[in-house]
N, C-alpha and C. Protein backbone atom coordinates (compact mmCIF):
# COMPACT_ATOMS: atom_id res chain seq x y z
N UNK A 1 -31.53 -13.96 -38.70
CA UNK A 1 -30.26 -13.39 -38.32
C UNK A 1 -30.22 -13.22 -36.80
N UNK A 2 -28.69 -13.95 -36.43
CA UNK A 2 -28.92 -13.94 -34.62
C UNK A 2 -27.78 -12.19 -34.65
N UNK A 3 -28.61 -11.57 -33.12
CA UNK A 3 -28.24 -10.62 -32.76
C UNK A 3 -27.08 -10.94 -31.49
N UNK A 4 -26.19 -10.22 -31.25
CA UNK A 4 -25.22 -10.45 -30.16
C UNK A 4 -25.28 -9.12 -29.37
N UNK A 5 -25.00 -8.88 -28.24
CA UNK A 5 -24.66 -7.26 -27.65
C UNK A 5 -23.53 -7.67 -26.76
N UNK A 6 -22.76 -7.21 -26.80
CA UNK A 6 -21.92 -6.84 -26.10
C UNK A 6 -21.75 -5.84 -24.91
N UNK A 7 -22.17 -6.06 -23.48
CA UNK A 7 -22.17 -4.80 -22.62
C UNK A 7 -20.81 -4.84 -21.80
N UNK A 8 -20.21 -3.57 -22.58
CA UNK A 8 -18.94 -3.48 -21.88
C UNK A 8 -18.94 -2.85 -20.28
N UNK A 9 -18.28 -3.68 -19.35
CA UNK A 9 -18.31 -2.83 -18.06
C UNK A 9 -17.27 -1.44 -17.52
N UNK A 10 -18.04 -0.80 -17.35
CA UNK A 10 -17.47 0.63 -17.19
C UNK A 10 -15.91 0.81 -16.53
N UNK A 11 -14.98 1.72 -17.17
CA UNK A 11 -13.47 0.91 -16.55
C UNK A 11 -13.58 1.67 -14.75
N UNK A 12 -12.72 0.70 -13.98
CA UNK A 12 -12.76 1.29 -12.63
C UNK A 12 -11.13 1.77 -12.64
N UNK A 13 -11.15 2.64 -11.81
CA UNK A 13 -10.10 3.01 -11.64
C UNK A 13 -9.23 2.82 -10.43
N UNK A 14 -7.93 2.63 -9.78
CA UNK A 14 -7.37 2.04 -8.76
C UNK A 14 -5.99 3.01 -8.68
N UNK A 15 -6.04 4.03 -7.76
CA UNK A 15 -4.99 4.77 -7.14
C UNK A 15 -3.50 4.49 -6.66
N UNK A 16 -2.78 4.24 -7.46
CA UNK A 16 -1.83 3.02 -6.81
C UNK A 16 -0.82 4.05 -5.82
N UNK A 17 -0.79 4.28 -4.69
CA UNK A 17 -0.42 5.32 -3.76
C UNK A 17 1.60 4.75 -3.89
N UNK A 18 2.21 6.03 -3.58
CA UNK A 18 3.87 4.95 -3.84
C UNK A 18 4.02 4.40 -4.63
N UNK A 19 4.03 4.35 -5.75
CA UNK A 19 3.78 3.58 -6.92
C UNK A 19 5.26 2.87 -7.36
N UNK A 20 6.22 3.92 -7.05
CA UNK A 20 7.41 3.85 -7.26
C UNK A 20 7.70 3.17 -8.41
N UNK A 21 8.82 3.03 -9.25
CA UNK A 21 9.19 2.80 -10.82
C UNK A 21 7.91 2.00 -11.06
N UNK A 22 7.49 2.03 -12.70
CA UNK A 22 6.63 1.28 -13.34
C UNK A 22 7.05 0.15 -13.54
N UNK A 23 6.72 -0.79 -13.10
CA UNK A 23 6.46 -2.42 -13.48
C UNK A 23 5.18 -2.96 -13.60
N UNK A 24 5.08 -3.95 -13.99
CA UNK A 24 3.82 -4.66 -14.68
C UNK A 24 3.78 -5.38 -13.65
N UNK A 25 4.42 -5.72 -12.59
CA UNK A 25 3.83 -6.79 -11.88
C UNK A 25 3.64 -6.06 -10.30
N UNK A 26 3.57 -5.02 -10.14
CA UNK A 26 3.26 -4.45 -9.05
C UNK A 26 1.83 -4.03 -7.82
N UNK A 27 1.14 -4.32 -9.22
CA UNK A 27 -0.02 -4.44 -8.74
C UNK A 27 -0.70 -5.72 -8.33
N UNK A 28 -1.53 -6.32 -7.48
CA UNK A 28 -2.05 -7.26 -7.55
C UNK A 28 -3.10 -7.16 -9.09
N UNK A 29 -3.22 -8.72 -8.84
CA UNK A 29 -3.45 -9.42 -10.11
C UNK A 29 -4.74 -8.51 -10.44
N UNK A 30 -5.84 -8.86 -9.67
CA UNK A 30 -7.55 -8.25 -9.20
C UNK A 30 -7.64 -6.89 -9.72
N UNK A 31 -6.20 -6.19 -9.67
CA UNK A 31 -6.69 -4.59 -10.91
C UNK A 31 -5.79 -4.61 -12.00
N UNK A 32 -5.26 -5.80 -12.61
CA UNK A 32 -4.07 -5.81 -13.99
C UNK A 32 -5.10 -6.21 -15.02
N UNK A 33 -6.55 -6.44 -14.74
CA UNK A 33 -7.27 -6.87 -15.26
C UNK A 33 -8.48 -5.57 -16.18
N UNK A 34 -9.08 -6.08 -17.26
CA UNK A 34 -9.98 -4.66 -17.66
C UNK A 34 -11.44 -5.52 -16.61
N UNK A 35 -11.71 -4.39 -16.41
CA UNK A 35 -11.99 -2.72 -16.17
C UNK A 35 -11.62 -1.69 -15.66
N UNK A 36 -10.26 -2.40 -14.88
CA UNK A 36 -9.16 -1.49 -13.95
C UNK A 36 -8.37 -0.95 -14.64
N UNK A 37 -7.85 0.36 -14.57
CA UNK A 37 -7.17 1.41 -15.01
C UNK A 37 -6.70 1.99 -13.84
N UNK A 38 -5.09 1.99 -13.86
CA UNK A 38 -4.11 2.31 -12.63
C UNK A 38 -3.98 3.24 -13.30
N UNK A 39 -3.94 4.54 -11.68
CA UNK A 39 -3.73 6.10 -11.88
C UNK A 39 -2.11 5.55 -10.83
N UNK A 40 -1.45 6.22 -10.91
CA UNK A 40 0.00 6.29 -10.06
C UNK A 40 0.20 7.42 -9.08
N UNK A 41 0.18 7.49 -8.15
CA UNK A 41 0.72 8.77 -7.26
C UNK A 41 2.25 8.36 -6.64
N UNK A 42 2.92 9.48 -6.58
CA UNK A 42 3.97 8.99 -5.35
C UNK A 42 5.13 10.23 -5.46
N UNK A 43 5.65 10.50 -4.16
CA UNK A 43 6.17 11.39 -3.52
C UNK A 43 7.22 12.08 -4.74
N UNK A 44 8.01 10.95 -5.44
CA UNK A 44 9.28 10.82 -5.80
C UNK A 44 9.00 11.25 -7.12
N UNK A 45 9.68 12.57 -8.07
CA UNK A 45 9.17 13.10 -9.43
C UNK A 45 10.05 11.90 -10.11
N UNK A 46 11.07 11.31 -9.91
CA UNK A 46 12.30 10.22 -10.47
C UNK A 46 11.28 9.33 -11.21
N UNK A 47 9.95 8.53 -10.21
CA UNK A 47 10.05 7.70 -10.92
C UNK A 47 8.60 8.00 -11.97
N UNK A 48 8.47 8.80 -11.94
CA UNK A 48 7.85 9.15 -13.44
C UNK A 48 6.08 8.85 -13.07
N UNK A 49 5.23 9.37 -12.05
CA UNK A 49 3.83 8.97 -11.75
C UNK A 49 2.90 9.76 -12.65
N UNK A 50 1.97 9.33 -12.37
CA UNK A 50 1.04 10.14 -13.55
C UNK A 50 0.74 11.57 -12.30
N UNK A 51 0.81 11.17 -10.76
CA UNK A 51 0.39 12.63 -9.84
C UNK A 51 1.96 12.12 -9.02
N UNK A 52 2.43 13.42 -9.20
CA UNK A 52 3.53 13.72 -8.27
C UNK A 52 2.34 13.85 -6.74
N UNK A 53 2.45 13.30 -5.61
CA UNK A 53 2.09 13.83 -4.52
C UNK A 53 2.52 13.28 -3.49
N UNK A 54 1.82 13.46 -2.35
CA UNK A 54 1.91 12.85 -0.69
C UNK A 54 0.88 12.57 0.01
N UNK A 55 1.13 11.16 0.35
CA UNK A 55 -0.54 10.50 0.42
C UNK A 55 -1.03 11.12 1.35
N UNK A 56 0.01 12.15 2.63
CA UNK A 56 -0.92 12.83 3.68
C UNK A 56 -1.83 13.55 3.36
N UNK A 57 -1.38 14.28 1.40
CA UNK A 57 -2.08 15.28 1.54
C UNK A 57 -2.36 15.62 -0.22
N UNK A 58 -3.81 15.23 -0.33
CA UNK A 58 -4.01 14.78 -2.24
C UNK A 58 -5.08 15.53 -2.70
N UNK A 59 -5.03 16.77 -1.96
CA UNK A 59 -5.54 17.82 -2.67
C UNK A 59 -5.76 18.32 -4.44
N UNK A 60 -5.02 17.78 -5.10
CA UNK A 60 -5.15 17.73 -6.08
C UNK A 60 -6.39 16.70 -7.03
N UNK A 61 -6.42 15.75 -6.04
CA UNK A 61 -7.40 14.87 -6.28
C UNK A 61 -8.80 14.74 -5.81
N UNK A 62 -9.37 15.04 -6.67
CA UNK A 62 -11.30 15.07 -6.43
C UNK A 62 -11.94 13.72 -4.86
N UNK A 63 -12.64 14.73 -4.14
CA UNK A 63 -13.31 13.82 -3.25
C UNK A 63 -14.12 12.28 -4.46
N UNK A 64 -13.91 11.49 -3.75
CA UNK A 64 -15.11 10.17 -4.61
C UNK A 64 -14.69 10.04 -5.92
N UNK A 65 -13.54 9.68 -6.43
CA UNK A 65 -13.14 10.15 -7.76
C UNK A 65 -12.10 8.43 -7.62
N UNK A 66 -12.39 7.42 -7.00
CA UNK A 66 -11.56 6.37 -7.27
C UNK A 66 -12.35 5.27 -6.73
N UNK A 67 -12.26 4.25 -7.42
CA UNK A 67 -12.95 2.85 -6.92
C UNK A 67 -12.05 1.48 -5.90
N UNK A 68 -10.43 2.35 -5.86
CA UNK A 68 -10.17 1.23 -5.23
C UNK A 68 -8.43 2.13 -4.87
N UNK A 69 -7.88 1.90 -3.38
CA UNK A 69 -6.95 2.76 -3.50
C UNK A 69 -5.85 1.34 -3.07
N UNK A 70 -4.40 1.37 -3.64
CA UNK A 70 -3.71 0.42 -3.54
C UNK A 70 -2.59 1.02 -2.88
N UNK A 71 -2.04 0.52 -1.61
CA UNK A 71 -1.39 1.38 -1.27
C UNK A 71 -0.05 0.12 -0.29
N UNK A 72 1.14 -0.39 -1.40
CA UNK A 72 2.12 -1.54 -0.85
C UNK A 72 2.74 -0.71 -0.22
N UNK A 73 3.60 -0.96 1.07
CA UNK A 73 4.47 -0.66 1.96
C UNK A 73 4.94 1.19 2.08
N UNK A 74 3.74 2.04 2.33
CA UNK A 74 3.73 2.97 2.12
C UNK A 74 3.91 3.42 3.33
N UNK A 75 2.53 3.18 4.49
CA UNK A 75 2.06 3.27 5.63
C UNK A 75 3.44 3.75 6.77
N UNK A 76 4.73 2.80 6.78
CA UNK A 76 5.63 2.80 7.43
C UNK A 76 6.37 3.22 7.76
N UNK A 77 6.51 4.28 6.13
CA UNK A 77 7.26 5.61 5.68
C UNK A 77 6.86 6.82 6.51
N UNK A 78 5.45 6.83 7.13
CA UNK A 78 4.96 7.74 7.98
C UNK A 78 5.28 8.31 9.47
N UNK A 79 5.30 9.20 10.12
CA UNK A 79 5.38 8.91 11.25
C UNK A 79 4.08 8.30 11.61
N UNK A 80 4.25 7.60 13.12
CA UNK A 80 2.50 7.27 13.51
C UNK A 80 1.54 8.34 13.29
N UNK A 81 1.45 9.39 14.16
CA UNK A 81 0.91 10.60 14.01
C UNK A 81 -0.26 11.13 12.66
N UNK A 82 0.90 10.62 10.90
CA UNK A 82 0.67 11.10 10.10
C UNK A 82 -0.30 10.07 9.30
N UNK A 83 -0.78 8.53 10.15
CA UNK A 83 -0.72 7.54 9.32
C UNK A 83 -2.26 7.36 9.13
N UNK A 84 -3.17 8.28 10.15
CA UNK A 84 -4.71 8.29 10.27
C UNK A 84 -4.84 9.54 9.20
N UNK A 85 -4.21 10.71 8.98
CA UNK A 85 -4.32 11.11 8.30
C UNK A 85 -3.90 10.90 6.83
N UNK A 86 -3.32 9.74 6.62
CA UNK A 86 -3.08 9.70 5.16
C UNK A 86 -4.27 8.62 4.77
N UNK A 87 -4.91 8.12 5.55
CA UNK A 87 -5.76 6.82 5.93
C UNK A 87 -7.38 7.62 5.55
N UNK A 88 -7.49 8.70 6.13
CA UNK A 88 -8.43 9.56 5.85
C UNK A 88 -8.38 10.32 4.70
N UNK A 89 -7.03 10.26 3.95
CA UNK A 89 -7.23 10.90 2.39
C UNK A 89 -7.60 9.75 1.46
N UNK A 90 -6.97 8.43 1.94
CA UNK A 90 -7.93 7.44 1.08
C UNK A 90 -8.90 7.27 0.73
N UNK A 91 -9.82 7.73 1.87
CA UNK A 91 -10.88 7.28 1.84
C UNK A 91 -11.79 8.30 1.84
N UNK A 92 -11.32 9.56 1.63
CA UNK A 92 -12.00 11.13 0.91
C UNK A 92 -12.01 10.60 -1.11
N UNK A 93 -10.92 10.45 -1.07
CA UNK A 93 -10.83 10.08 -2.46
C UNK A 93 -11.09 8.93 -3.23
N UNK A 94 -11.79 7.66 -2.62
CA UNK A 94 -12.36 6.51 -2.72
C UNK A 94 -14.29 7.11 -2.93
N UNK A 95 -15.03 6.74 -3.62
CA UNK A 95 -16.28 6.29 -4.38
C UNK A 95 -17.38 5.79 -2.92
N UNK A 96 -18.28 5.77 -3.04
CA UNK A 96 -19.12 5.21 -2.10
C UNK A 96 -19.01 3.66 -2.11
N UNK A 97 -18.58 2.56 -1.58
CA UNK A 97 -18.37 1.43 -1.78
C UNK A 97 -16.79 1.27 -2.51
N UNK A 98 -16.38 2.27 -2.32
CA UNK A 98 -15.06 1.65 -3.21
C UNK A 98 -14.20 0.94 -1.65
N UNK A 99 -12.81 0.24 -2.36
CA UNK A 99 -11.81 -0.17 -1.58
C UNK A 99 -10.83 0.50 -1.04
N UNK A 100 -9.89 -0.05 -0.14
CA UNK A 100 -8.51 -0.06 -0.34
C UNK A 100 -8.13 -1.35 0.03
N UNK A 101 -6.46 -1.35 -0.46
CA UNK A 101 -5.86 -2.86 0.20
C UNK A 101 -4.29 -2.30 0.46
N UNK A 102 -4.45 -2.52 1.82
CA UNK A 102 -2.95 -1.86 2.07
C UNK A 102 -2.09 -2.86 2.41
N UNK A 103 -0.89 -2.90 2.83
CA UNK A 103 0.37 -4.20 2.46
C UNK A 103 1.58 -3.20 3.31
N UNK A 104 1.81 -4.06 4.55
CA UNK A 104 2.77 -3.48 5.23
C UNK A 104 3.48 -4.50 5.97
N UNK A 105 4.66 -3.88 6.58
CA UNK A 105 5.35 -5.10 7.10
C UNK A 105 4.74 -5.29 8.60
N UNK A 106 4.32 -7.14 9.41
CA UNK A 106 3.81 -7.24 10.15
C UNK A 106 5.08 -7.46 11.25
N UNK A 107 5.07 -6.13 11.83
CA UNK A 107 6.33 -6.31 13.14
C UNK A 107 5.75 -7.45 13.79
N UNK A 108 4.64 -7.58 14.25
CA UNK A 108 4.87 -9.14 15.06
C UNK A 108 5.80 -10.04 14.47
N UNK A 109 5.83 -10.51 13.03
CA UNK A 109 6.47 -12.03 12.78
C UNK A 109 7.75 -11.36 12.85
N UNK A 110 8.26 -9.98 12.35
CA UNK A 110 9.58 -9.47 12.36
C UNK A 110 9.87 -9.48 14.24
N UNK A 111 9.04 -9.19 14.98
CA UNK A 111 9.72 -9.29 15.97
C UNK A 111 10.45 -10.72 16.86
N UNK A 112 9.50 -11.20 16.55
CA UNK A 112 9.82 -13.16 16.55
C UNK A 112 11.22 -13.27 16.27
N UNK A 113 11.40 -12.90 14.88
CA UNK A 113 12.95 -13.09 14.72
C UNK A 113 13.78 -12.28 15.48
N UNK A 114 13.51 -11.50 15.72
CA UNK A 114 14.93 -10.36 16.45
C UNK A 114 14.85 -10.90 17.76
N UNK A 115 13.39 -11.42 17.99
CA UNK A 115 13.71 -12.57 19.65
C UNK A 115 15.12 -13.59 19.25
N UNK A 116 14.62 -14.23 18.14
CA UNK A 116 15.62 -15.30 18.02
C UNK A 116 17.26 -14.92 17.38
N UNK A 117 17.59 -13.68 17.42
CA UNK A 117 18.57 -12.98 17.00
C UNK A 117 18.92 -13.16 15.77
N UNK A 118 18.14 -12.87 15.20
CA UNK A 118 18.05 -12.95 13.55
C UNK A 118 17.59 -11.59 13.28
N UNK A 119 18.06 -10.75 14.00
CA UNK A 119 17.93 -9.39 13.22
C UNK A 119 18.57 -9.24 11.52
N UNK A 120 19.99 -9.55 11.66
CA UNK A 120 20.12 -9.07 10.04
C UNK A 120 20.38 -10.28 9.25
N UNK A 121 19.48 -11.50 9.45
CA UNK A 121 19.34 -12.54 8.47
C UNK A 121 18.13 -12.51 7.51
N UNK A 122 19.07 -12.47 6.48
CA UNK A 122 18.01 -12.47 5.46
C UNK A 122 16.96 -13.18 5.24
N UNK A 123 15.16 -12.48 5.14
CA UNK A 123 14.22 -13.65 5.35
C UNK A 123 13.92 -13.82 3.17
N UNK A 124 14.45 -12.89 2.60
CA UNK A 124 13.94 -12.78 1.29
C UNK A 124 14.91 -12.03 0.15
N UNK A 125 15.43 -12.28 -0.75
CA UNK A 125 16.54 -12.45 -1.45
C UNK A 125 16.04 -12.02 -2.73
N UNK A 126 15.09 -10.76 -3.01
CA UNK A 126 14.68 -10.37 -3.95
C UNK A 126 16.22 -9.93 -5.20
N UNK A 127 15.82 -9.46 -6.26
CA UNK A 127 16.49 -8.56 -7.28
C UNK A 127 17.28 -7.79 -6.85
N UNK A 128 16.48 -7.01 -5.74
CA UNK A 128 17.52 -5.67 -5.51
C UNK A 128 18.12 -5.66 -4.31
N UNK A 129 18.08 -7.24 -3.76
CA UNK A 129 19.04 -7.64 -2.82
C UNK A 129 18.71 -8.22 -1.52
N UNK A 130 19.12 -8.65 -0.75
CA UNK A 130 18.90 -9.10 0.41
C UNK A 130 17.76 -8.51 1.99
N UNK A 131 16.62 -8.72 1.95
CA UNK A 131 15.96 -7.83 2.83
C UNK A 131 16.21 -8.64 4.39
N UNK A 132 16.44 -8.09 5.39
CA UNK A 132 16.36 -8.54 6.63
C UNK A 132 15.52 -8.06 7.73
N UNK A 133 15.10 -8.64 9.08
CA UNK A 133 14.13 -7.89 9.91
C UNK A 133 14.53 -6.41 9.66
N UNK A 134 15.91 -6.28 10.03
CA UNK A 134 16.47 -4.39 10.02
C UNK A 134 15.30 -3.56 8.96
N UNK A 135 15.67 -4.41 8.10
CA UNK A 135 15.25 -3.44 6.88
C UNK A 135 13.57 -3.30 7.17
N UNK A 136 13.10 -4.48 7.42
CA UNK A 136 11.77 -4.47 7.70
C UNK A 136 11.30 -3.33 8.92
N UNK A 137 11.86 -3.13 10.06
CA UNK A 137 11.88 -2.36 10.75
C UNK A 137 12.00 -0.90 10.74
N UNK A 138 13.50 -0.55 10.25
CA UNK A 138 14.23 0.82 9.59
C UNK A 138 13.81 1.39 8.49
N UNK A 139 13.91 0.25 7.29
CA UNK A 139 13.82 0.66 5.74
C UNK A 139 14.87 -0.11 4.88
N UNK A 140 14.77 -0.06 3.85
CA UNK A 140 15.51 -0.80 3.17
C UNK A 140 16.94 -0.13 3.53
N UNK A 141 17.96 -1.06 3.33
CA UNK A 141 19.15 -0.16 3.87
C UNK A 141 19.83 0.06 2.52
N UNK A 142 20.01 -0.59 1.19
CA UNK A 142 20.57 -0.05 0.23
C UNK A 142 20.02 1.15 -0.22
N UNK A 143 18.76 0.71 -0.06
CA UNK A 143 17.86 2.50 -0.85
C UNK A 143 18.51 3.47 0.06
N UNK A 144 18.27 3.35 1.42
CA UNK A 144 18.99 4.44 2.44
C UNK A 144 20.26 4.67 2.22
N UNK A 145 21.05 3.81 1.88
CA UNK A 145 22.61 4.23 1.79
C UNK A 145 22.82 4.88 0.32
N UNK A 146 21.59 4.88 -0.57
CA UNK A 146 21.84 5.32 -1.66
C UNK A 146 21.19 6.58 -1.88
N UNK A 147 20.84 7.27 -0.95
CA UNK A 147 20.59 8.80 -0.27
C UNK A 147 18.76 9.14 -0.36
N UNK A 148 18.13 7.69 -0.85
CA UNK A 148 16.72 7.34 -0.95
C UNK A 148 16.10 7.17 0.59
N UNK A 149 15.95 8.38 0.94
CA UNK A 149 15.33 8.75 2.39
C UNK A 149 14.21 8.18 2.72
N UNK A 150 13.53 8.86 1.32
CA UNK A 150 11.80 8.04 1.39
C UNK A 150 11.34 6.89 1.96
N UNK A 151 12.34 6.11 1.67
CA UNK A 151 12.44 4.78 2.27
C UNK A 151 12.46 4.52 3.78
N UNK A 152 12.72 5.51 4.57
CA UNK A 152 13.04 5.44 5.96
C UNK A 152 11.99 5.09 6.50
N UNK A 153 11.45 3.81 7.35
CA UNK A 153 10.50 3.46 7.91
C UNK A 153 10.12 4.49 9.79
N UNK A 154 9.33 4.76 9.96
CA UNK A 154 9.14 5.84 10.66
C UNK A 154 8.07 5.01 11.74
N UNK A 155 7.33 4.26 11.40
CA UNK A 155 6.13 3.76 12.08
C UNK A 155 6.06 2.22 11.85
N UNK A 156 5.01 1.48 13.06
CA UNK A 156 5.03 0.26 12.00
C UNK A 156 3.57 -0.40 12.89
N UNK A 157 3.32 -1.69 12.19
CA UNK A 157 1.58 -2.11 12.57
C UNK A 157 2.10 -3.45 12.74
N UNK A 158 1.04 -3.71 13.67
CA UNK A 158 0.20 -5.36 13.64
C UNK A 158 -1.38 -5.28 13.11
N UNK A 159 -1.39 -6.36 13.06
CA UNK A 159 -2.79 -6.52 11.79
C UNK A 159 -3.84 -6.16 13.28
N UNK A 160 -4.14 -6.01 14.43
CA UNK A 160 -4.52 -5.18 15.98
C UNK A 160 -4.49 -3.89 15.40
N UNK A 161 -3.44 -3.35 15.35
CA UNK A 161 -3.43 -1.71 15.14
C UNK A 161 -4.16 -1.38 13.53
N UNK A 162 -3.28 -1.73 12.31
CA UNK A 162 -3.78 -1.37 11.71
C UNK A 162 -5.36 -1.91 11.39
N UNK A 163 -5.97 -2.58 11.65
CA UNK A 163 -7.14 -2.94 11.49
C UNK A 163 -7.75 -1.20 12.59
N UNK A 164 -8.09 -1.58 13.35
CA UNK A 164 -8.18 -0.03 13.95
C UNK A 164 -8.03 1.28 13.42
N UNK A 165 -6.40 1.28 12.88
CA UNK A 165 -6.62 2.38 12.24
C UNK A 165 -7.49 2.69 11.00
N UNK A 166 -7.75 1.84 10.44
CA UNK A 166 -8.39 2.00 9.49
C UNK A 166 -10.37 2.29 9.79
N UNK A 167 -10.02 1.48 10.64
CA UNK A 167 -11.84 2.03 11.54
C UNK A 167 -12.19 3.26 12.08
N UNK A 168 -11.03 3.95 12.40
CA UNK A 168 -11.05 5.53 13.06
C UNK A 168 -10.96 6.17 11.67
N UNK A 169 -10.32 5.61 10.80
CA UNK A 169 -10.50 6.78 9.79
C UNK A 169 -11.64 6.76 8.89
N UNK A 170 -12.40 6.08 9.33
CA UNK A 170 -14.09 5.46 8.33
C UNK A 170 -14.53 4.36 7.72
N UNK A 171 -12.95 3.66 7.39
CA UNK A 171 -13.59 2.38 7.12
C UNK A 171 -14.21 1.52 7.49
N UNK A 172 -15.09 0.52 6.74
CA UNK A 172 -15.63 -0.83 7.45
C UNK A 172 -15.55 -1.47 6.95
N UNK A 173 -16.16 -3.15 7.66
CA UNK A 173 -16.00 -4.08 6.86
C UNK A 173 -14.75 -4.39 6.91
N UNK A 174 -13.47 -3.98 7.96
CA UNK A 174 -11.96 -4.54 7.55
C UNK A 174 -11.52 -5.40 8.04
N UNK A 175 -11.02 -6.74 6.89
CA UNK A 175 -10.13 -7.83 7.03
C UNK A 175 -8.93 -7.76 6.81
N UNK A 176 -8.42 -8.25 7.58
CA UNK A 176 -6.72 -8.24 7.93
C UNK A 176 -5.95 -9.83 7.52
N UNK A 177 -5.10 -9.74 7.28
CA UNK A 177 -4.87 -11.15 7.04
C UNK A 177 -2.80 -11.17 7.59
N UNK A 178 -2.04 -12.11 7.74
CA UNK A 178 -1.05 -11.79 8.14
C UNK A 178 0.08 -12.93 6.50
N UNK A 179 0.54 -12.37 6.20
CA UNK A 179 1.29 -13.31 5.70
C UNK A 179 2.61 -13.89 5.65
N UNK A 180 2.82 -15.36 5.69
CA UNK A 180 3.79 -16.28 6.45
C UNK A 180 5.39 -15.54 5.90
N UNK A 181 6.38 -15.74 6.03
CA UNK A 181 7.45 -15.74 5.39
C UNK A 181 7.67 -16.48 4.18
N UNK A 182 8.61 -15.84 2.98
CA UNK A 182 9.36 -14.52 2.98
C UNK A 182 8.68 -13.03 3.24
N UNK A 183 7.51 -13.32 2.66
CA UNK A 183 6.77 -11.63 2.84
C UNK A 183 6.25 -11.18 4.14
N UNK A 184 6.11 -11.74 4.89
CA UNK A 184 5.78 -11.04 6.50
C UNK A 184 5.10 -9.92 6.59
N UNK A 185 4.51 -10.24 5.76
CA UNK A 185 3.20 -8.89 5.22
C UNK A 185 1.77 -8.85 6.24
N UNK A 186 0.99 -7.55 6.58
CA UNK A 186 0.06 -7.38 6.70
C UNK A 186 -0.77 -6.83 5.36
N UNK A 187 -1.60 -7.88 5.17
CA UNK A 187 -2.89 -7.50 4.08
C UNK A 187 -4.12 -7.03 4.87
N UNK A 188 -4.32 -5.81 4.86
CA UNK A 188 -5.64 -5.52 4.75
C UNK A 188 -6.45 -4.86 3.58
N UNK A 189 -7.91 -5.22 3.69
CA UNK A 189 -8.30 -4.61 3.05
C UNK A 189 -9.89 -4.24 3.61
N UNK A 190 -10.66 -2.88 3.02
CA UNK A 190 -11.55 -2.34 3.59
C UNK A 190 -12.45 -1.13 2.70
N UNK A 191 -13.24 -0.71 3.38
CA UNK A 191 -14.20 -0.47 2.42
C UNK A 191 -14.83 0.30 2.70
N UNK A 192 -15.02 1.73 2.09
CA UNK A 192 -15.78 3.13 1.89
C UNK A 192 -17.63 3.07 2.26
N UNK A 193 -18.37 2.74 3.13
CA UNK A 193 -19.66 2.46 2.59
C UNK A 193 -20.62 3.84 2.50
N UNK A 194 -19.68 4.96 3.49
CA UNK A 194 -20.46 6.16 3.77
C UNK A 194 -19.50 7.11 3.19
């Protein structure tokens, strides 16, 4: 008689910061997968998180108590001021070796266009409507006109700055990556070792 074992790997868990409404496709692919188990935080009680909070300040949440913190177009919402300190709650509440991967808009490629006066041409034509540099800059302008403040962009990075910031607040090991249009995204990501 043949024996089999099965060793299941222990589930990790991934902080999804801003989580804003539940969708299935919000997360990158790398935690939709088992052993990842998404916890939700975010400012807004509307859209239903598992922690009502504010990434400046996550007191509610245990030091070393997460393996990976996910945090899309959050950063921007900040003033500058507030953005090392929300950077430093990540990474209080991140595991010895755990991650983050943050996702923000890269004003360099947005500024390119507003050189070429393409401020309010649309670079991306999602669902909920037309995004342009403005929005990339300001905030979304329908959410804003629809009394969704949160949205108000306050600060903003090049993959220069935020790579930095993320080094003053403890991380190492951080790669930055820039991505082309429609998304004009800064990807970084980085890593808890102490």
């Amino acid at each position: 008689m043949e024996t089999h074992t099965t060793t299941l790997l222990p589930p990790r868990t991934v902080l999804h910061v801003g989580c804003g409404i539940k969708k299935d496709d919000k997360l990158p692919q790398a935690y939709m997968v088992s052993p990842w188990q998404e916890v939700r935080l975010d400012i807004d009680p509307e859209v239903t998180p598992d922690i009502v909070g504010d990434i400046r300040d996550m007191h509610m949440i245990e030091d070393c108590s997460f393996d990976a913190v996910f945090s899309s177009h959050n950063l921007e919402h900040l003033y500058f001021h507030e953005v090392e300190t929300a950077l430093r709650e990540f990474h209080r509440v991140l595991k010895i070796g755990g991650e983050v991967l943050i996702a923000c808009p890269d004003l360099q490629q947005v500024a390119k266009l507003i050189l070429e006066d393409k401020l309010m041409k649309p670079v991306a034509t999602p669902s909920s409507g037309p995004i342009a540099p403005i929005d990339m800059l300001y905030g979304y302008r329908s959410s804003l006109a629809n009394g969704n403040h949160f949205m108000a962009h306050k600060t903003g990075f090049t993959t220069t700055s935020l790579t930095q910031m993320l080094a003053a607040a403890g991380f190492e090991d951080v790669r930055s990556t820039n991505q082309p249009p429609p998304l004009m995204d800064i990807l970084a990501l980085a890593f808890k070792r102490a």
